[in-house]
N, C-alpha and C. Protein backbone atom coordinates (compact mmCIF):
# COMPACT_ATOMS: atom_id res chain seq x y z
N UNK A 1 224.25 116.98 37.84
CA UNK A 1 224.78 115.65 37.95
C UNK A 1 223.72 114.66 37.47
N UNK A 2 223.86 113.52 36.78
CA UNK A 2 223.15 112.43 36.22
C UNK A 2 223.01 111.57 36.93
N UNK A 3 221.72 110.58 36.58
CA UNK A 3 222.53 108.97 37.56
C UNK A 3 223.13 108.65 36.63
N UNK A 4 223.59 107.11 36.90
CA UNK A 4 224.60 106.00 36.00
C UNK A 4 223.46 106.07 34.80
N UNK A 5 222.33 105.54 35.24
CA UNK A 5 221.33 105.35 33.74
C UNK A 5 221.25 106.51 32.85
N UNK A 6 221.18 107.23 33.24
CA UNK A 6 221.34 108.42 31.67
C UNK A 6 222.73 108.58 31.31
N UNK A 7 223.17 108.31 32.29
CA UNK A 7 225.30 108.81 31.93
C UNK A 7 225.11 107.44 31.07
N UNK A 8 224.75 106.33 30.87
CA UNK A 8 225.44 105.06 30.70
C UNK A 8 223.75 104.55 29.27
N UNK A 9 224.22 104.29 28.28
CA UNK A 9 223.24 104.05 27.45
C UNK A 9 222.80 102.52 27.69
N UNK A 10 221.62 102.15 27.59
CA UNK A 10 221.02 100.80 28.13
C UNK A 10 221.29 99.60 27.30
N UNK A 11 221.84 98.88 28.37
CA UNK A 11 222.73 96.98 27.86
C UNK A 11 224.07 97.45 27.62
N UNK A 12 224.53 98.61 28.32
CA UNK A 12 225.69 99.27 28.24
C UNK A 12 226.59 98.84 29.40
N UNK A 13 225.79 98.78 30.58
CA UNK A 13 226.18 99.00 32.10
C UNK A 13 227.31 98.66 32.63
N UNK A 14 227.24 97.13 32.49
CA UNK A 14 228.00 95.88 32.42
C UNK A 14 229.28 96.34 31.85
N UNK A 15 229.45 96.84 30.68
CA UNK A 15 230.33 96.81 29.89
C UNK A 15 231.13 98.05 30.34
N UNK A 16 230.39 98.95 30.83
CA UNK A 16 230.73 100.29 31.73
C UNK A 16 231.75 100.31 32.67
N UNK A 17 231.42 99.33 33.79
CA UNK A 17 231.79 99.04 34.85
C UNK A 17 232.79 97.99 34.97
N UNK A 18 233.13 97.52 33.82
CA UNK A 18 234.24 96.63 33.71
C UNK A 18 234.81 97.29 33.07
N UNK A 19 235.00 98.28 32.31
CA UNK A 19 235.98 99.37 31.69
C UNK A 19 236.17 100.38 32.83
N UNK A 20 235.76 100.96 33.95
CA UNK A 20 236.38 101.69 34.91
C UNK A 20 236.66 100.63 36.22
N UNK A 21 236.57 99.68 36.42
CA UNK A 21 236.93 98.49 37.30
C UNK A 21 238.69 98.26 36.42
N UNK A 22 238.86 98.15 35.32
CA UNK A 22 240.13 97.58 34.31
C UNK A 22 241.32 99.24 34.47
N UNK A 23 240.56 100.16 34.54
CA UNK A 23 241.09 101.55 34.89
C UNK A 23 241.33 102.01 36.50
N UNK A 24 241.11 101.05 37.27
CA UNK A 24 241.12 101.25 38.65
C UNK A 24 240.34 102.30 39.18
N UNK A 25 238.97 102.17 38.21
CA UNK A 25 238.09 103.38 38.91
C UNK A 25 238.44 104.68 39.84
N UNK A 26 239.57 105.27 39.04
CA UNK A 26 239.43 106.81 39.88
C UNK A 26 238.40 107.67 39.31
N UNK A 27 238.33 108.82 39.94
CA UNK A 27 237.61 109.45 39.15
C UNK A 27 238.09 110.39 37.80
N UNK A 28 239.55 110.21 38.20
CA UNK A 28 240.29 110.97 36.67
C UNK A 28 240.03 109.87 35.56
N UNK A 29 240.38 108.81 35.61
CA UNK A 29 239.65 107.47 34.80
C UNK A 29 238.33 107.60 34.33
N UNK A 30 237.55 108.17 35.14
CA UNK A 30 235.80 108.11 34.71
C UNK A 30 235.44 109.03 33.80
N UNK A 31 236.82 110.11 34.03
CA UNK A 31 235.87 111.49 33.56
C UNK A 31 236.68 111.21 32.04
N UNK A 32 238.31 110.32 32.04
CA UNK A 32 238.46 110.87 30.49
C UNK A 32 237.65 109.48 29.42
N UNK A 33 237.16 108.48 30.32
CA UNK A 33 235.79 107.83 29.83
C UNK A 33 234.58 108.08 28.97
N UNK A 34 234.07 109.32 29.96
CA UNK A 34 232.97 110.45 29.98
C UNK A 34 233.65 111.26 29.00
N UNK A 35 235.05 111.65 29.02
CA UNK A 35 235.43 112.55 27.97
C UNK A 35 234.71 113.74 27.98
N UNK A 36 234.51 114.38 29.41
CA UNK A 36 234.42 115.62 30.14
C UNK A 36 234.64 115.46 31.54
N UNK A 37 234.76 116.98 32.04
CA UNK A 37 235.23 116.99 33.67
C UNK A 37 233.84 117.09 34.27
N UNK A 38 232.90 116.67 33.48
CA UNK A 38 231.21 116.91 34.46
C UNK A 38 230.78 115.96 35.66
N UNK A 39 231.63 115.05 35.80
CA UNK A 39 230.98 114.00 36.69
C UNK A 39 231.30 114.47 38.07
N UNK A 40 230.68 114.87 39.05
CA UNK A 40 230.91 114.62 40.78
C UNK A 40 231.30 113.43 41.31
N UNK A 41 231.43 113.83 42.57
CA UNK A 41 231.82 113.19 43.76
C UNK A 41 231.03 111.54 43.82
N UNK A 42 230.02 112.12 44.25
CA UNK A 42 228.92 111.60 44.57
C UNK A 42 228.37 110.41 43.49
N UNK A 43 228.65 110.51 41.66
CA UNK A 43 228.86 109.75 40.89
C UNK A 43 229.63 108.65 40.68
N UNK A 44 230.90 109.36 41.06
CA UNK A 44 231.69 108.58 41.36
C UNK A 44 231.48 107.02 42.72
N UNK A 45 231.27 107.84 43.46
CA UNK A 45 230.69 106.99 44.36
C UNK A 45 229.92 105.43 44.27
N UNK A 46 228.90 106.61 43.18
CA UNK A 46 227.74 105.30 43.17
C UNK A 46 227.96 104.47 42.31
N UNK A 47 228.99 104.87 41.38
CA UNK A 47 229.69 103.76 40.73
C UNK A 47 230.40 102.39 41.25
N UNK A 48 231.17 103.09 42.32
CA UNK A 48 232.49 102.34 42.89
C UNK A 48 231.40 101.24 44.21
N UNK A 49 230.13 101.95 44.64
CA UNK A 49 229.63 101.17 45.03
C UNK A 49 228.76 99.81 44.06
N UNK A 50 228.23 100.09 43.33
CA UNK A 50 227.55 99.10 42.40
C UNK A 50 228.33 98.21 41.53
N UNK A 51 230.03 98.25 41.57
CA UNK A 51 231.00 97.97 41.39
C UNK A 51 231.04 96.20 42.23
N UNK A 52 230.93 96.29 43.36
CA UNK A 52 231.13 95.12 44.29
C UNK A 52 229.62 94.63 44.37
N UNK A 53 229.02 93.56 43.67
CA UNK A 53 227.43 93.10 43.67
C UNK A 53 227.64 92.14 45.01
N UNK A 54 226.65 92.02 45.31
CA UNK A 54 226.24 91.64 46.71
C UNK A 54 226.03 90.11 46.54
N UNK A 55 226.02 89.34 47.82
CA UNK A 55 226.01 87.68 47.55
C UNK A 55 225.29 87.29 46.75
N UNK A 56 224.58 86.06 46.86
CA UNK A 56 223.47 85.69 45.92
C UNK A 56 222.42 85.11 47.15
N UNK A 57 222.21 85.73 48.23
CA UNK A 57 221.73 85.52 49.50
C UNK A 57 221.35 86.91 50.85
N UNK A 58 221.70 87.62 49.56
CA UNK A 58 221.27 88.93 50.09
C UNK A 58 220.01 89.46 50.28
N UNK A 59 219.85 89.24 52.26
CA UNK A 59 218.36 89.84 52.91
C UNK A 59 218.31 91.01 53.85
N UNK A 60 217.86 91.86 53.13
CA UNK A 60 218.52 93.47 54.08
C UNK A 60 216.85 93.66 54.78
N UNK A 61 216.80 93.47 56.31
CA UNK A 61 215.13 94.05 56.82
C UNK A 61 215.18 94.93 57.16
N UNK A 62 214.56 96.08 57.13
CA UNK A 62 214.46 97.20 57.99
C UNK A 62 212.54 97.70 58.14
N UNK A 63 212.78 98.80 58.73
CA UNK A 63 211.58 99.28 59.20
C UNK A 63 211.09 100.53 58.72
N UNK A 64 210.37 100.88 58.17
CA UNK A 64 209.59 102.27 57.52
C UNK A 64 208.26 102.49 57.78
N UNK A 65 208.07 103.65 58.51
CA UNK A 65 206.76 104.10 59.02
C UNK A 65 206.10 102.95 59.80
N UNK A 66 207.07 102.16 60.53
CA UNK A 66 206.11 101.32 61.47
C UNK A 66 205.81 99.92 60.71
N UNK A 67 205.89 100.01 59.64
CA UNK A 67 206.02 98.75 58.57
C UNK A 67 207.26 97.92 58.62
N UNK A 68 207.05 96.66 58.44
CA UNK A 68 208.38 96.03 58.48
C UNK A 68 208.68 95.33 56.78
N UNK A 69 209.82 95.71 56.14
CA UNK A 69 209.77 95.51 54.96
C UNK A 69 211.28 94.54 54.42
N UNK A 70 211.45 93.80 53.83
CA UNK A 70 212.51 92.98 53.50
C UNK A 70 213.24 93.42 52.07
N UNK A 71 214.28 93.46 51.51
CA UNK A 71 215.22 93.59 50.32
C UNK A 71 215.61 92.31 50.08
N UNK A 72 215.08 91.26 49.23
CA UNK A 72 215.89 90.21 49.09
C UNK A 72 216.82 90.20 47.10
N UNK A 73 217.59 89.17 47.73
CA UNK A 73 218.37 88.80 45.80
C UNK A 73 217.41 87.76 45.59
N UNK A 74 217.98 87.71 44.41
CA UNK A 74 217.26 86.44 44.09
C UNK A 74 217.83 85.49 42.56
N UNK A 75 219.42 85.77 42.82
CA UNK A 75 220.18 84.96 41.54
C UNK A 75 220.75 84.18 43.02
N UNK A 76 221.13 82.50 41.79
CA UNK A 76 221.52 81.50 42.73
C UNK A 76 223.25 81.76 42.70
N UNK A 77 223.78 80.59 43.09
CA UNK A 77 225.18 80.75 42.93
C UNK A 77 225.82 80.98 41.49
N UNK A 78 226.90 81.64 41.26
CA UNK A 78 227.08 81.40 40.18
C UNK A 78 226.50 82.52 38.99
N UNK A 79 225.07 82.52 39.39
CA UNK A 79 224.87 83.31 38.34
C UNK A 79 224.88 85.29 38.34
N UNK A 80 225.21 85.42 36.94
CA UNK A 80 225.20 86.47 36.73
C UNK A 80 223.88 87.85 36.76
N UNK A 81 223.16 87.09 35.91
CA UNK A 81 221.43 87.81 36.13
C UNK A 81 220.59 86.72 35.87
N UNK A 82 219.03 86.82 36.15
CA UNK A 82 218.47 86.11 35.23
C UNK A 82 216.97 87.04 34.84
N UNK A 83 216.27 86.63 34.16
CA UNK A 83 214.94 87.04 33.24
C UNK A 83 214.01 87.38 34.38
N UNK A 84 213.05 88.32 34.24
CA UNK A 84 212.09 88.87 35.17
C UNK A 84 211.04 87.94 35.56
N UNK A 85 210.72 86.94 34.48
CA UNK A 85 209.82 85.87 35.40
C UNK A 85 210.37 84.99 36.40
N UNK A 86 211.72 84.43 35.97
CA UNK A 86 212.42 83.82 36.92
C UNK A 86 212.67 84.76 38.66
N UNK A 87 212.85 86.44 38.18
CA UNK A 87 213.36 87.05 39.34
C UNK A 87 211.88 86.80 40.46
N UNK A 88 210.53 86.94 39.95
CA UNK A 88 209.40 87.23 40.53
C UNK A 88 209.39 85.42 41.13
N UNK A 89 209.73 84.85 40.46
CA UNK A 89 209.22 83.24 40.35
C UNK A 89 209.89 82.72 42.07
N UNK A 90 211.13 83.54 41.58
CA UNK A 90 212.27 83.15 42.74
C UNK A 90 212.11 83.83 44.45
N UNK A 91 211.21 85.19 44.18
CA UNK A 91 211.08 85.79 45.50
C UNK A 91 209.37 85.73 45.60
N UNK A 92 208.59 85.15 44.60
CA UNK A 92 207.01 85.47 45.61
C UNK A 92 206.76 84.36 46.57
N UNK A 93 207.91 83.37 46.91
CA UNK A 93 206.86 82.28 48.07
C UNK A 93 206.64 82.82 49.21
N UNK A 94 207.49 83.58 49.60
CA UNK A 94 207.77 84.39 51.23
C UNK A 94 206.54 85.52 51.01
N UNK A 95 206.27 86.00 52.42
CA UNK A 95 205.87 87.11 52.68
C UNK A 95 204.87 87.73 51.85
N UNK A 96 204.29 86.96 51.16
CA UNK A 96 203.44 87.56 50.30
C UNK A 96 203.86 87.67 48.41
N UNK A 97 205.11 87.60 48.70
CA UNK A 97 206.48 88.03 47.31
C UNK A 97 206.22 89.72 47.50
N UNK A 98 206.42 90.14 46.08
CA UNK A 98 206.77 91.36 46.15
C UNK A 98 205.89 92.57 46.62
N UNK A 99 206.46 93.71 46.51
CA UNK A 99 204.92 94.86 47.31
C UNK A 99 204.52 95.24 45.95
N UNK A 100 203.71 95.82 46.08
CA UNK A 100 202.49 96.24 45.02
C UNK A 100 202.67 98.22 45.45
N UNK A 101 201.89 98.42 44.51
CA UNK A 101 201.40 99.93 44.54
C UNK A 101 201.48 100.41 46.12
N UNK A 102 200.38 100.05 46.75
CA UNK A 102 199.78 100.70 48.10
C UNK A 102 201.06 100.38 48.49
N UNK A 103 201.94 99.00 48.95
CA UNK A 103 203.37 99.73 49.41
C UNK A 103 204.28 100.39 48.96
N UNK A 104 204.78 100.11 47.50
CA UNK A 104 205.44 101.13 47.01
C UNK A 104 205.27 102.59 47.11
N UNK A 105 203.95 102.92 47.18
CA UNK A 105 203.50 104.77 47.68
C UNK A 105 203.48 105.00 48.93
N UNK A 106 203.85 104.02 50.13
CA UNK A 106 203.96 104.15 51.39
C UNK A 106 206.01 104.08 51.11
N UNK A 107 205.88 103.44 50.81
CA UNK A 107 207.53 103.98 50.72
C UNK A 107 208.21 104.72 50.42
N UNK A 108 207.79 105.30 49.00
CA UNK A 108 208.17 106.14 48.63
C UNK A 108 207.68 107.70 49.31
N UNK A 109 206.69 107.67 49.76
CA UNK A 109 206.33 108.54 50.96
C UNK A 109 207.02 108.72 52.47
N UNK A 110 208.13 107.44 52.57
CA UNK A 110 208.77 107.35 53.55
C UNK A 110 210.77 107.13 53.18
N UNK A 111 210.64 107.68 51.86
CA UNK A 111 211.83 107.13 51.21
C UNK A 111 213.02 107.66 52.20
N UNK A 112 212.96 109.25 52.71
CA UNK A 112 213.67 109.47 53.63
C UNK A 112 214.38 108.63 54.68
N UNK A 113 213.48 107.34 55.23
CA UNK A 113 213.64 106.74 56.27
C UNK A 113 214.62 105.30 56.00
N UNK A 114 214.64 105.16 54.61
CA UNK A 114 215.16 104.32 53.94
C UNK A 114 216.33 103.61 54.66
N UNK A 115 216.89 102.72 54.75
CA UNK A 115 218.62 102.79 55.23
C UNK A 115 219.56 102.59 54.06
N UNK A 116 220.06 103.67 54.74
CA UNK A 116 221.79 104.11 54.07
C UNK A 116 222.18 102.79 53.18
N UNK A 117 222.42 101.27 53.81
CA UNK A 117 222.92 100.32 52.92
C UNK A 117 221.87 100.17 51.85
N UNK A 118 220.88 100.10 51.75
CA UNK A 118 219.98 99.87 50.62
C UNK A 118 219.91 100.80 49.06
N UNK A 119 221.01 102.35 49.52
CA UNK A 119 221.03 102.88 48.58
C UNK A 119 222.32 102.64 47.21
N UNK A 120 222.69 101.28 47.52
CA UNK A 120 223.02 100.89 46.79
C UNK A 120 222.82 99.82 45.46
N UNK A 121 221.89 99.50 45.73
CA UNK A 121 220.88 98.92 44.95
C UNK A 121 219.65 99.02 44.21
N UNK A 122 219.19 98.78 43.40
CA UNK A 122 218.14 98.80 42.68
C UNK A 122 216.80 97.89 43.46
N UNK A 123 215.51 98.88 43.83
CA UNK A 123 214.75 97.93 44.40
C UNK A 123 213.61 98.10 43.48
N UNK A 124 212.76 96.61 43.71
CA UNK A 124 212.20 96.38 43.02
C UNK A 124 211.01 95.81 43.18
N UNK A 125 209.39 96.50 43.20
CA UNK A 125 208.12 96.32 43.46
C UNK A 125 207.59 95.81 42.21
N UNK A 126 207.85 94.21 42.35
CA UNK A 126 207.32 93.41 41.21
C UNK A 126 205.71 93.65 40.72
N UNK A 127 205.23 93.96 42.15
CA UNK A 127 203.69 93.91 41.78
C UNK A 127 202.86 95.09 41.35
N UNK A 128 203.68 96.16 41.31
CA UNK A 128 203.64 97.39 40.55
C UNK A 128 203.60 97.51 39.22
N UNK A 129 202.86 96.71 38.52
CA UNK A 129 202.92 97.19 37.07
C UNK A 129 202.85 98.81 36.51
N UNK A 130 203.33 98.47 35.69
CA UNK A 130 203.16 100.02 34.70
C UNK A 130 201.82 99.91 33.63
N UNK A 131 200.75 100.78 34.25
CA UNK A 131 199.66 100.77 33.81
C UNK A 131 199.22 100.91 31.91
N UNK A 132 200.76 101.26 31.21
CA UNK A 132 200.52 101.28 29.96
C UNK A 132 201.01 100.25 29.43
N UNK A 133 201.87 99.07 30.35
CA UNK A 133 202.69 98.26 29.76
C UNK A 133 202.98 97.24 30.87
N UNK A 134 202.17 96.22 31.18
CA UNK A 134 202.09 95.15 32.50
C UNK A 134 203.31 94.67 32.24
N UNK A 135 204.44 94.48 31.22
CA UNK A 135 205.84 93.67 31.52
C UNK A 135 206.38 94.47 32.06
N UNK A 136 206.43 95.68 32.61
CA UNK A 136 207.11 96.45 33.17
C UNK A 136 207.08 96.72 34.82
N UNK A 137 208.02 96.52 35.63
CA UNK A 137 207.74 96.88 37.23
C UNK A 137 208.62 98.19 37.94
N UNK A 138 207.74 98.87 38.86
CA UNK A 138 208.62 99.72 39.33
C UNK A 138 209.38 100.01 40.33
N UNK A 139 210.78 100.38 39.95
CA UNK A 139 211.83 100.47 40.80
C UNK A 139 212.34 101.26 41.56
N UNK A 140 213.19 101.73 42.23
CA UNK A 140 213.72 102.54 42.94
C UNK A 140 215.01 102.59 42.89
N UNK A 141 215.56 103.58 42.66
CA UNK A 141 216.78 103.79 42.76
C UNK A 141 217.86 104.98 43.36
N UNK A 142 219.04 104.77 43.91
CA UNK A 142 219.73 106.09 44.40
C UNK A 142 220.24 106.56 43.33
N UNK A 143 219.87 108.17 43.27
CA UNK A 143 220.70 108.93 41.99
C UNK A 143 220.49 110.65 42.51
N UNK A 144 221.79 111.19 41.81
CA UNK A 144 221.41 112.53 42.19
C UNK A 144 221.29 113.12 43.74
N UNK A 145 221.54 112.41 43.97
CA UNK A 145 221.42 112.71 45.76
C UNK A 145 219.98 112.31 46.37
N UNK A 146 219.43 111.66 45.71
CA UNK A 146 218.09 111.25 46.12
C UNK A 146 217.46 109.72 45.32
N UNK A 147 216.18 109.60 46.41
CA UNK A 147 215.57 108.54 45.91
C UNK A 147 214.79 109.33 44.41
N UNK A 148 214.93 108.04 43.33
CA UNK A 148 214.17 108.17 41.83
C UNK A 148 213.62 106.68 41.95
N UNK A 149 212.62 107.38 41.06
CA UNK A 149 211.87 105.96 40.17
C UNK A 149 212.01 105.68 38.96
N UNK A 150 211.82 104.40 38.56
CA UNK A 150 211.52 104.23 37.07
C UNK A 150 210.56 103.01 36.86
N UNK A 151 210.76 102.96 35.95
CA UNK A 151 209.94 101.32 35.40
C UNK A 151 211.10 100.18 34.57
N UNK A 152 210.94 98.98 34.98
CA UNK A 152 212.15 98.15 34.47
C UNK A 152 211.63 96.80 33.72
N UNK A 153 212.07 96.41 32.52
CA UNK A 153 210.97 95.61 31.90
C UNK A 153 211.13 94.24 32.49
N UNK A 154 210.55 93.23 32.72
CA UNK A 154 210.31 91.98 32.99
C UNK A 154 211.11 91.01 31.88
N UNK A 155 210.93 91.63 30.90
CA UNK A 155 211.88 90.77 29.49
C UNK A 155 213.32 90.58 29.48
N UNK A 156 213.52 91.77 29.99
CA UNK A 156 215.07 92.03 30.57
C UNK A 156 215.96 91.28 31.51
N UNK A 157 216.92 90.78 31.37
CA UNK A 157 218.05 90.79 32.74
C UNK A 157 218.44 91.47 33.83
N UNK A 158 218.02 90.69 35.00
CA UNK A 158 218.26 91.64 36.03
C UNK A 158 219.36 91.03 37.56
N UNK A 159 219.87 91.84 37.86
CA UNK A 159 221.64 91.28 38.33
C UNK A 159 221.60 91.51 39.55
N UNK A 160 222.80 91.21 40.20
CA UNK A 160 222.70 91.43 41.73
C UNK A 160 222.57 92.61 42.48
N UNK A 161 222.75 94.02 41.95
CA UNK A 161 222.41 94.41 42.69
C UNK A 161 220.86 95.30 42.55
N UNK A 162 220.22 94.33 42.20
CA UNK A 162 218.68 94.66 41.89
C UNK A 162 218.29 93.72 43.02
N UNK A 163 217.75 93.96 43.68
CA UNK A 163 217.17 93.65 45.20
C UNK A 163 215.29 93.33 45.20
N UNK A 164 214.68 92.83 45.00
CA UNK A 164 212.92 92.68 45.67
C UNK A 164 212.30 93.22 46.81
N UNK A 165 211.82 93.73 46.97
CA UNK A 165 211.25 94.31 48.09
C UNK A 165 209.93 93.75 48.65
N UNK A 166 209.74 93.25 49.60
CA UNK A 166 208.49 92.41 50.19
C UNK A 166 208.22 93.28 51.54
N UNK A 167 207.07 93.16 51.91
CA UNK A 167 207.12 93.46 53.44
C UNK A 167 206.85 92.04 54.36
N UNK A 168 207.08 92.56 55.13
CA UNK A 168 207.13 91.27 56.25
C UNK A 168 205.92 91.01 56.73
N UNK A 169 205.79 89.83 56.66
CA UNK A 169 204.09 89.56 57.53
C UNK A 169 204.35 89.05 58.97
């Protein structure tokens, strides 16, 4: 099984999800999309969830390893995505803004503990650069039945359900 990002070719997504949203997202819809019977359950799923984007006021807190850590949005009303300096611009006044390395490897060391609602979203450790390429930050995502990482460029558009991750002071 794939996540959405390899099933779905990139600046594609959008366009993805409004073609099985227009098909009433079953999964017989997805697969003659896909134009094979390879897709699961569980794909399906994470589609139909990332399907419904979250307010533009979305603050999910929870707790990991004793740490207290925040998920915020950070598009205003109205909007659709906006540019990675704006996303960082919009969540560093609080709490420090985003986590860096040393939390991102405490989390991801605790990804297990995660909560269930958060695996619907894309999270995002602004202060994590990618050591070959500083416009780039790294993310987290549900796929495959598990937590993955990647790196997501700063140049790019990024939408509601891409979430910031801060910890709480």
């Amino acid at each position: 099984m794939a996540s959405l990002s390899s099933q779905v070719p990139q600046g594609t997504v959008t366009e993805f999800l409004n073609r099985i949203g227009r098909f009433g997202g079953t999964e017989e819809h997805i697969r003659k999309l896909n134009g094979d019977d390879t897709l699961m359950a569980e794909w399906v799923a994470d589609l139909r969830n990332r399907l419904a984007e979250p307010s533009s006021r979305t603050v999910i807190q929870f707790e990991v390893g004793g740490r207290q850590y925040e998920a915020v949005s950070f598009l205003n009303q109205g909007e659709s995505s906006v540019n990675g300096d704006t996303m960082i611009a919009r969540t560093d006044g609080e709490n420090g803004g985003g986590v860096g390395q040393e939390d991102g490897d405490f989390l991801w060391e605790h990804r297990s503990e995660l909560p269930e609602e958060l695996k619907r979203f894309y999270l995002v450790c602004t202060k994590w650069r990618d050591p070959g390429f500083h416009r780039r930050v790294l993310c987290f995502g549900w796929g495959d039945g598990g937590w993955c990482g990647s790196w997501g460029g700063l140049g790019g558009q990024w939408r509601g359900w891409d979430l910031v991750l801060r910890r709480r002071m």
